[in-house]
N, C-alpha and C. Protein backbone atom coordinates (compact mmCIF):
# COMPACT_ATOMS: atom_id res chain seq x y z
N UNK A 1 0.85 -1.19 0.00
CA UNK A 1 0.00 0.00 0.00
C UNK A 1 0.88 1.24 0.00
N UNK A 2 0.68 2.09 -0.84
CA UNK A 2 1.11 3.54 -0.62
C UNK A 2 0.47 4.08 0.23
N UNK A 3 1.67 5.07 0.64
CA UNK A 3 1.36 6.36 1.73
C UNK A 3 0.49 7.47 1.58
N UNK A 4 0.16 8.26 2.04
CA UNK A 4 -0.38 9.83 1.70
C UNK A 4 0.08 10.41 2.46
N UNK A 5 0.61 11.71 1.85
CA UNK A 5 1.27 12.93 2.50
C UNK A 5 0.12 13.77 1.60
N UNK A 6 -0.92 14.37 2.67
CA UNK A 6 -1.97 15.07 2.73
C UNK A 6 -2.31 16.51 3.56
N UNK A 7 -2.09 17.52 3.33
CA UNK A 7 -2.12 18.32 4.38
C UNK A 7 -3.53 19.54 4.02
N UNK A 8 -4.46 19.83 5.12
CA UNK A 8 -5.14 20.39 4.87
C UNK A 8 -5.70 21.80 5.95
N UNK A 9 -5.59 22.72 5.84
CA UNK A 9 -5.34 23.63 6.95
C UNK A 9 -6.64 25.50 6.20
N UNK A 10 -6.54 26.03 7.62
CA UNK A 10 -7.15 27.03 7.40
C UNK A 10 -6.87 27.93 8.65
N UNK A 11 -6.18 28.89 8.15
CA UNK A 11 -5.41 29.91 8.59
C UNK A 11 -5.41 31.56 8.33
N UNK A 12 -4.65 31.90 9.37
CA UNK A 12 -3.96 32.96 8.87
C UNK A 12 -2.25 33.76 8.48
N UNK A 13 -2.62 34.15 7.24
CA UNK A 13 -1.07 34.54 7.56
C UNK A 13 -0.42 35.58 8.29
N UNK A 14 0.75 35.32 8.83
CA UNK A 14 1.70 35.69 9.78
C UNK A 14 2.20 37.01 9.06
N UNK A 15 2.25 37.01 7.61
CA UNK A 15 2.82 37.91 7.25
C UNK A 15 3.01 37.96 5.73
N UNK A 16 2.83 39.22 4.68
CA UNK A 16 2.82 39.17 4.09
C UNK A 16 3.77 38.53 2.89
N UNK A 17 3.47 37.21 1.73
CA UNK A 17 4.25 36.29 0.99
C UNK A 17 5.72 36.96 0.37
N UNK A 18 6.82 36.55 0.64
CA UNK A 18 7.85 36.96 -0.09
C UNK A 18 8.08 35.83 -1.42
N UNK A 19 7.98 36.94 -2.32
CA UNK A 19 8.23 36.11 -3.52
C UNK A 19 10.01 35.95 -4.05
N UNK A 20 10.20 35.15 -4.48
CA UNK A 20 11.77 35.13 -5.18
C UNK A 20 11.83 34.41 -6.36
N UNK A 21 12.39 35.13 -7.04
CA UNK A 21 12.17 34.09 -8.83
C UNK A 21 13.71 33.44 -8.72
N UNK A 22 13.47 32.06 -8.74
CA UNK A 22 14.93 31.14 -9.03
C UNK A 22 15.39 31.14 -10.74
N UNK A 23 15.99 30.27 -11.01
CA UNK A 23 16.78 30.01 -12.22
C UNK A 23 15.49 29.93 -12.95
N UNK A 24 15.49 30.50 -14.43
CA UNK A 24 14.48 29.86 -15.12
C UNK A 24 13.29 31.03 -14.74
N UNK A 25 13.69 32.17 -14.11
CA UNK A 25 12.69 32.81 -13.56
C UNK A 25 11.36 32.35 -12.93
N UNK A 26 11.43 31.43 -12.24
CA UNK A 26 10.24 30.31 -11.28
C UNK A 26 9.92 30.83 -10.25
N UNK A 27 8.91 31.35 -10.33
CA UNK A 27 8.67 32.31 -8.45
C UNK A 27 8.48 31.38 -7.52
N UNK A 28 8.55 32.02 -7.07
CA UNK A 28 8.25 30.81 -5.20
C UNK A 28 8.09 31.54 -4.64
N UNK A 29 6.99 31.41 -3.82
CA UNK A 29 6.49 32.46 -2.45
C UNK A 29 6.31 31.32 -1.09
N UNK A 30 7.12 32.42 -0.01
CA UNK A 30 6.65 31.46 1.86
C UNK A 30 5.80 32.55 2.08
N UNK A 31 5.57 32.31 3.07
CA UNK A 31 4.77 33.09 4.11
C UNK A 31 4.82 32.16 5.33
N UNK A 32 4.41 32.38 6.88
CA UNK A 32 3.67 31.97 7.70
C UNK A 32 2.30 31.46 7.88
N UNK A 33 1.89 30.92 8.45
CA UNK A 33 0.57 30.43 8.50
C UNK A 33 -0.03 30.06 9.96
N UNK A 34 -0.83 30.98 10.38
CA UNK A 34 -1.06 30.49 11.93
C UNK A 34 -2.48 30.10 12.00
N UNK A 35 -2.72 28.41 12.42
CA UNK A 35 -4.07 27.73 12.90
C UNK A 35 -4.32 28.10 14.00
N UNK A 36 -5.47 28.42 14.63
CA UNK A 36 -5.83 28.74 16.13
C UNK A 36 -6.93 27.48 16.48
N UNK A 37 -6.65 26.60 17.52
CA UNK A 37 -7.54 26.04 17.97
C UNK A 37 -8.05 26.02 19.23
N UNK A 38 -9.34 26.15 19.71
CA UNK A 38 -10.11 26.56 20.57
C UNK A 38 -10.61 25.10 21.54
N UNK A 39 -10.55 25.79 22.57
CA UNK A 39 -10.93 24.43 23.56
C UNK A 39 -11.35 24.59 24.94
N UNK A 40 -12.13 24.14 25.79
CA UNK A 40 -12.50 24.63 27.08
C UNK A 40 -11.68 22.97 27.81
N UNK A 41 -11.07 23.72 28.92
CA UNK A 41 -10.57 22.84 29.69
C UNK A 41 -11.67 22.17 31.07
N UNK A 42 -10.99 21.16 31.79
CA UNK A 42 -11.79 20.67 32.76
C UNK A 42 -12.82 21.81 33.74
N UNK A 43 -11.95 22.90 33.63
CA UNK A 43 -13.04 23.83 34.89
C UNK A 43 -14.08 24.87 33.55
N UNK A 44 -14.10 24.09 32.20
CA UNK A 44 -15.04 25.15 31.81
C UNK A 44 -14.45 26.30 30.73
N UNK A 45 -13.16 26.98 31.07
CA UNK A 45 -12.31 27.92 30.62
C UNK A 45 -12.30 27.73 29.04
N UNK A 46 -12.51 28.63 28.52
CA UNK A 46 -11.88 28.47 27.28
C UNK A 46 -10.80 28.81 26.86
N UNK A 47 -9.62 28.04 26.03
CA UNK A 47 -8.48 28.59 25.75
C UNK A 47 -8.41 27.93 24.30
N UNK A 48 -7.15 28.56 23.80
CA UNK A 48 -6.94 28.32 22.57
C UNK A 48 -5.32 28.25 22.09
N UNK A 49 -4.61 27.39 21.32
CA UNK A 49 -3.39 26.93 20.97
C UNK A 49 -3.36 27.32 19.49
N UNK A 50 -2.23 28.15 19.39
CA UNK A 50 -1.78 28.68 17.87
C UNK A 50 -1.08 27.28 17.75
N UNK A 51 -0.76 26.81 16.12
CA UNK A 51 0.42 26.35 15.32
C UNK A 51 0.85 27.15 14.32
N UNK A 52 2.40 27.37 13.86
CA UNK A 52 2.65 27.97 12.91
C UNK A 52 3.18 26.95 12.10
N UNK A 53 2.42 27.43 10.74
CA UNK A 53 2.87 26.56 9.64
C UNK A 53 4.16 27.64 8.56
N UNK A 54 5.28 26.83 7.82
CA UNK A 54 5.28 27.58 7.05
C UNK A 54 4.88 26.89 5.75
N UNK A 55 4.11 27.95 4.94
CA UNK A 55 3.85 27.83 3.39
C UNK A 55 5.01 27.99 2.19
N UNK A 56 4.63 26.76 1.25
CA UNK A 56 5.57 27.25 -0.19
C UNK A 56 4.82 27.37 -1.16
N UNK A 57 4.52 28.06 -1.90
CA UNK A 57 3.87 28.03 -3.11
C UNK A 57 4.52 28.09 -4.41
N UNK A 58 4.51 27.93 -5.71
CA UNK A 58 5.24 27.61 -6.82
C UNK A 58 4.56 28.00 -8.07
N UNK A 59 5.58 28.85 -8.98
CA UNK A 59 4.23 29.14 -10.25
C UNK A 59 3.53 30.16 -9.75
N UNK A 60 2.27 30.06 -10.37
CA UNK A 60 1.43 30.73 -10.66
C UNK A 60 0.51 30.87 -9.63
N UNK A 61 0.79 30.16 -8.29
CA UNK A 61 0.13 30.14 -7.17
C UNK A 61 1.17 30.76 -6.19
N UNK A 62 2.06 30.84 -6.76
CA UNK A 62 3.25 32.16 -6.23
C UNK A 62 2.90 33.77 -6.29
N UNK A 63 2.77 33.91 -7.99
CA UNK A 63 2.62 35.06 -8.03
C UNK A 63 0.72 35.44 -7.83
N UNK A 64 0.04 34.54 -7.62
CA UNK A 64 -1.67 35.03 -7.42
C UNK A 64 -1.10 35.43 -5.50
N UNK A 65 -0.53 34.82 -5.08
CA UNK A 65 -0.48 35.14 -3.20
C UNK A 65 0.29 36.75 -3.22
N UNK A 66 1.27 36.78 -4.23
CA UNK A 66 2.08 37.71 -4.20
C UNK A 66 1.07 39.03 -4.43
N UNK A 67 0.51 39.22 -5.32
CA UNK A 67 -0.38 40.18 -5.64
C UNK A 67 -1.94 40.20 -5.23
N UNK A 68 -2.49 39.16 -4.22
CA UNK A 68 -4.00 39.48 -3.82
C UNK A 68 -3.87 39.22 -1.93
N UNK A 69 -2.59 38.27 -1.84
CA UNK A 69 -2.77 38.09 -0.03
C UNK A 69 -1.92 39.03 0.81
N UNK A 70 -1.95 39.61 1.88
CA UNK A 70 -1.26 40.21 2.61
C UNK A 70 -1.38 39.38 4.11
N UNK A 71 -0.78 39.99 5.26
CA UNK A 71 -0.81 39.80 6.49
C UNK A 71 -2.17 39.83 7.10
N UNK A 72 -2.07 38.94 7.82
CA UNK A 72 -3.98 38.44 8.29
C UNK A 72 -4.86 37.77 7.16
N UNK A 73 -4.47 38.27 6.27
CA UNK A 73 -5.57 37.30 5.32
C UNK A 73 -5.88 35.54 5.38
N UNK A 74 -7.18 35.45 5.92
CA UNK A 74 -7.72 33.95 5.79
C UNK A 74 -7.75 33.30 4.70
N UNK A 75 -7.04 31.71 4.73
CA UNK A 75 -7.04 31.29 3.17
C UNK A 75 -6.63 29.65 3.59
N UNK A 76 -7.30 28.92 2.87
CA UNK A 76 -7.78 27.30 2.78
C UNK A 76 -6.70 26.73 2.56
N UNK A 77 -5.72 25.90 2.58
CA UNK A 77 -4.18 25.68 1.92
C UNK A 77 -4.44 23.78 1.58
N UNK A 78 -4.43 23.41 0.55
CA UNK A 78 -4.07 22.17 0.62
C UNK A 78 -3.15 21.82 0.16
N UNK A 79 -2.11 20.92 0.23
CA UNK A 79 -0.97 20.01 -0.15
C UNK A 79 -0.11 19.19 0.62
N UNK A 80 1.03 19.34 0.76
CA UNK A 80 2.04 18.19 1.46
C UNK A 80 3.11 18.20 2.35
N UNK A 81 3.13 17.86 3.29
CA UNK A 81 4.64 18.47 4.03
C UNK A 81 5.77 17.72 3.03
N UNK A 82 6.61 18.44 3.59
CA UNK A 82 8.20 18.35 3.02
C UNK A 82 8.95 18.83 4.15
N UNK A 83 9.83 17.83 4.14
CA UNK A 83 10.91 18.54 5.39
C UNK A 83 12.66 18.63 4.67
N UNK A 84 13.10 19.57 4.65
CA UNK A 84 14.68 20.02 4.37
C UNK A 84 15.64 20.18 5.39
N UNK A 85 17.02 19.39 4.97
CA UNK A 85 18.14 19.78 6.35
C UNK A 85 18.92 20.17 5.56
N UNK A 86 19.47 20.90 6.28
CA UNK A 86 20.55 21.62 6.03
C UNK A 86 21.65 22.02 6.82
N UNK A 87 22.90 22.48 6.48
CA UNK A 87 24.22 22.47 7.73
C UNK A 87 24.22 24.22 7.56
N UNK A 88 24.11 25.24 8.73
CA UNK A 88 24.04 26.48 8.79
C UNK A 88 25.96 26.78 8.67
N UNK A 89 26.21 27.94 9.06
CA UNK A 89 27.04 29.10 8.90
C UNK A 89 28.45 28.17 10.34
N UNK A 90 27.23 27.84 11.48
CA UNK A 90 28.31 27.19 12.43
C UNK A 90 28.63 26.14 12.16
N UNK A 91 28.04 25.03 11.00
CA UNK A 91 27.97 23.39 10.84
C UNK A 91 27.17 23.14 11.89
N UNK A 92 26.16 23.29 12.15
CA UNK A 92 24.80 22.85 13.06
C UNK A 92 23.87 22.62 11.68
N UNK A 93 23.56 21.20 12.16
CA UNK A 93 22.75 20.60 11.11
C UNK A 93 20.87 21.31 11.48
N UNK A 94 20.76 21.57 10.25
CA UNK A 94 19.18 22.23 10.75
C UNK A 94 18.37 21.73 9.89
N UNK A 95 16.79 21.40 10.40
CA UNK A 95 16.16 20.67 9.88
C UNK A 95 14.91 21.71 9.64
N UNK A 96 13.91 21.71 8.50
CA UNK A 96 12.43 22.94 8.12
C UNK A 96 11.61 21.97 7.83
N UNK A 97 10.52 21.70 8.54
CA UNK A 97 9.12 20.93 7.76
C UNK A 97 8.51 22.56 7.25
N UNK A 98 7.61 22.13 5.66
CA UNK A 98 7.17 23.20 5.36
C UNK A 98 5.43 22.29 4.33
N UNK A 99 4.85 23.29 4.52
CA UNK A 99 3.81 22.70 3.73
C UNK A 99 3.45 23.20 2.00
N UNK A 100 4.16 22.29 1.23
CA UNK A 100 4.34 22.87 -0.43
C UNK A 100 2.58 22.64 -0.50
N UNK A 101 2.66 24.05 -0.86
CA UNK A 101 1.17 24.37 -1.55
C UNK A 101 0.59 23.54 -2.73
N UNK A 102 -0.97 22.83 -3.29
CA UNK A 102 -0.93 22.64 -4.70
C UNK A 102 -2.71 22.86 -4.91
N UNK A 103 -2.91 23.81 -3.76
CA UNK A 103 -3.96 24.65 -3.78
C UNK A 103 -4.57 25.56 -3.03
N UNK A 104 -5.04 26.77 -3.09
CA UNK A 104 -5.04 27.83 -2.24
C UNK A 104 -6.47 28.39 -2.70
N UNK A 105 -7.12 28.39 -1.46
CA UNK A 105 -8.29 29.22 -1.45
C UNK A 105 -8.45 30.55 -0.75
N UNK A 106 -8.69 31.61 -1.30
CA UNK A 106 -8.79 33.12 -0.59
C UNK A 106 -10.64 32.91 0.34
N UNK A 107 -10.15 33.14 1.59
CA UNK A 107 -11.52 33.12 2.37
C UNK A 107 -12.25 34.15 2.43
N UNK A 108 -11.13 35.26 2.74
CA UNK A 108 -11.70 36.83 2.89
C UNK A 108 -12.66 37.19 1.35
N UNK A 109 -13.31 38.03 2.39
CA UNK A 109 -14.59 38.67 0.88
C UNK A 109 -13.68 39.51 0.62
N UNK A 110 -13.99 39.76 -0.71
CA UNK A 110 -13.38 40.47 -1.87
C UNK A 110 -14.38 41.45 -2.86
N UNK A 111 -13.78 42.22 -3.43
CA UNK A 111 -14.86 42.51 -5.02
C UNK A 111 -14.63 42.42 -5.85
N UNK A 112 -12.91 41.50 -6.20
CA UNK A 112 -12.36 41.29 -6.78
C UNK A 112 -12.47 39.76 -7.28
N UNK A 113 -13.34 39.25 -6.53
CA UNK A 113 -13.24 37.35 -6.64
C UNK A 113 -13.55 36.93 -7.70
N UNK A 114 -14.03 37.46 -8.51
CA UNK A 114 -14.31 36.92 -9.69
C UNK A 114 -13.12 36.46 -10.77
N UNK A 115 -12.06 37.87 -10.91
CA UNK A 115 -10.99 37.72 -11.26
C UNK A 115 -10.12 36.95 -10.37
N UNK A 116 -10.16 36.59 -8.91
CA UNK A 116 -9.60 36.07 -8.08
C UNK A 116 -9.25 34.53 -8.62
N UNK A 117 -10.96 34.38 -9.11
CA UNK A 117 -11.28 33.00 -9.44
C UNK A 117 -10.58 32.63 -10.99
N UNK A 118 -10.78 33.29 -11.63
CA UNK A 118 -10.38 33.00 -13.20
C UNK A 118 -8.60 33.00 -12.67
N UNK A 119 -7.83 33.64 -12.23
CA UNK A 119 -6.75 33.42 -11.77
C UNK A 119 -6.63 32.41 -11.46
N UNK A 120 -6.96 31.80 -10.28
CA UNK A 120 -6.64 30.37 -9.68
C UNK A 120 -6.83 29.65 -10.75
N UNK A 121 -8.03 29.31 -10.91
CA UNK A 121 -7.90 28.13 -12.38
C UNK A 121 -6.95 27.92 -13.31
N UNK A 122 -5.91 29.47 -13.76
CA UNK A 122 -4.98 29.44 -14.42
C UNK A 122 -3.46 29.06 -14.04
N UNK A 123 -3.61 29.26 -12.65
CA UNK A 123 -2.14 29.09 -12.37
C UNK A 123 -2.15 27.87 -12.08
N UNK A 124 -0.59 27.80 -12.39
CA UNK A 124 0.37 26.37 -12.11
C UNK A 124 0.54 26.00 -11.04
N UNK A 125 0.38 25.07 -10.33
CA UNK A 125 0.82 24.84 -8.76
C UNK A 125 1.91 23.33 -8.56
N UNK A 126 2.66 22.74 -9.58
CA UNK A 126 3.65 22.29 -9.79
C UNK A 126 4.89 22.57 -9.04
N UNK A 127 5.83 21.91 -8.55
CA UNK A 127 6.89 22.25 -8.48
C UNK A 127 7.95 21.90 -9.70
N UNK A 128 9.38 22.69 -9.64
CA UNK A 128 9.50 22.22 -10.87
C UNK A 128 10.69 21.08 -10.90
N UNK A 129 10.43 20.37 -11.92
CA UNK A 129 11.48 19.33 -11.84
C UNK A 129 12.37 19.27 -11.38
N UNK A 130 12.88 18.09 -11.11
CA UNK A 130 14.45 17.76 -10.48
C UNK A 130 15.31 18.72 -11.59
N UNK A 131 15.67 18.49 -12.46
CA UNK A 131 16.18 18.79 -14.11
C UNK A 131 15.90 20.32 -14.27
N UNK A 132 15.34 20.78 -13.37
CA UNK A 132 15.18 22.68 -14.01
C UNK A 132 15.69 22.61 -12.85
């Protein structure tokens, strides 16, 4: 049997997407992503536990975050974790789980959604090959 690496979340962002175009001019946008979950403990209390996610997006689901999402904006995220290590500046091995985007829904009302929508349908949400 195969696995699933499934991730499905609804958030806010931490902060507005930085985009960067790699080789091949390929945008890629992160951002933050903070889930809040709500809960009443044994005496009644209600409290609530942030997670921060970080987001990758790729393509054309790069540049739609880059130009319609900012900081606070609510938005649906589905795709996959991925985790990267890497050796920093001291040789301390460092490890990033991140969640690669391969679909994004804008929650916030808009008056713009219409074009919001014809956008999404168009963009790419691929990453790009090993080979590029």
């Amino acid at each position: 049997m195969r696995g699933v690496n499934r991730v499905f979340l609804i958030g806010n962002l931490g902060k507005t997407p930085e985009i960067q175009y790699l080789e091949g001019n390929i945008p890629v946008a992160t951002f933050p992503l903070a889930t809040t979950e709500s809960f009443k403990d044994k005496h009644g209390k209600l409290n609530s536990q942030t997670e921060w996610h970080t987001v990758v997006l790729w393509r054309g689901l790069a540049e739609l975050a880059s130009k319609y999402l900012h900081k606070g904006s609510l938005v649906h995220i589905e795709g996959r974790l991925r985790t990267r290590s890497w050796e920093d500046k001291e040789k301390q091995r460092r490890q990033s789980t991140e969640i690669v985007a391969t679909n994004l829904v804008m929650l916030d009302k808009r008056s713009d959604a219409e074009e919001i929508s014809n956008e999404t349908e168009s963009a790419q949400t691929d990453e790009p090959k090993a080979s590029e």
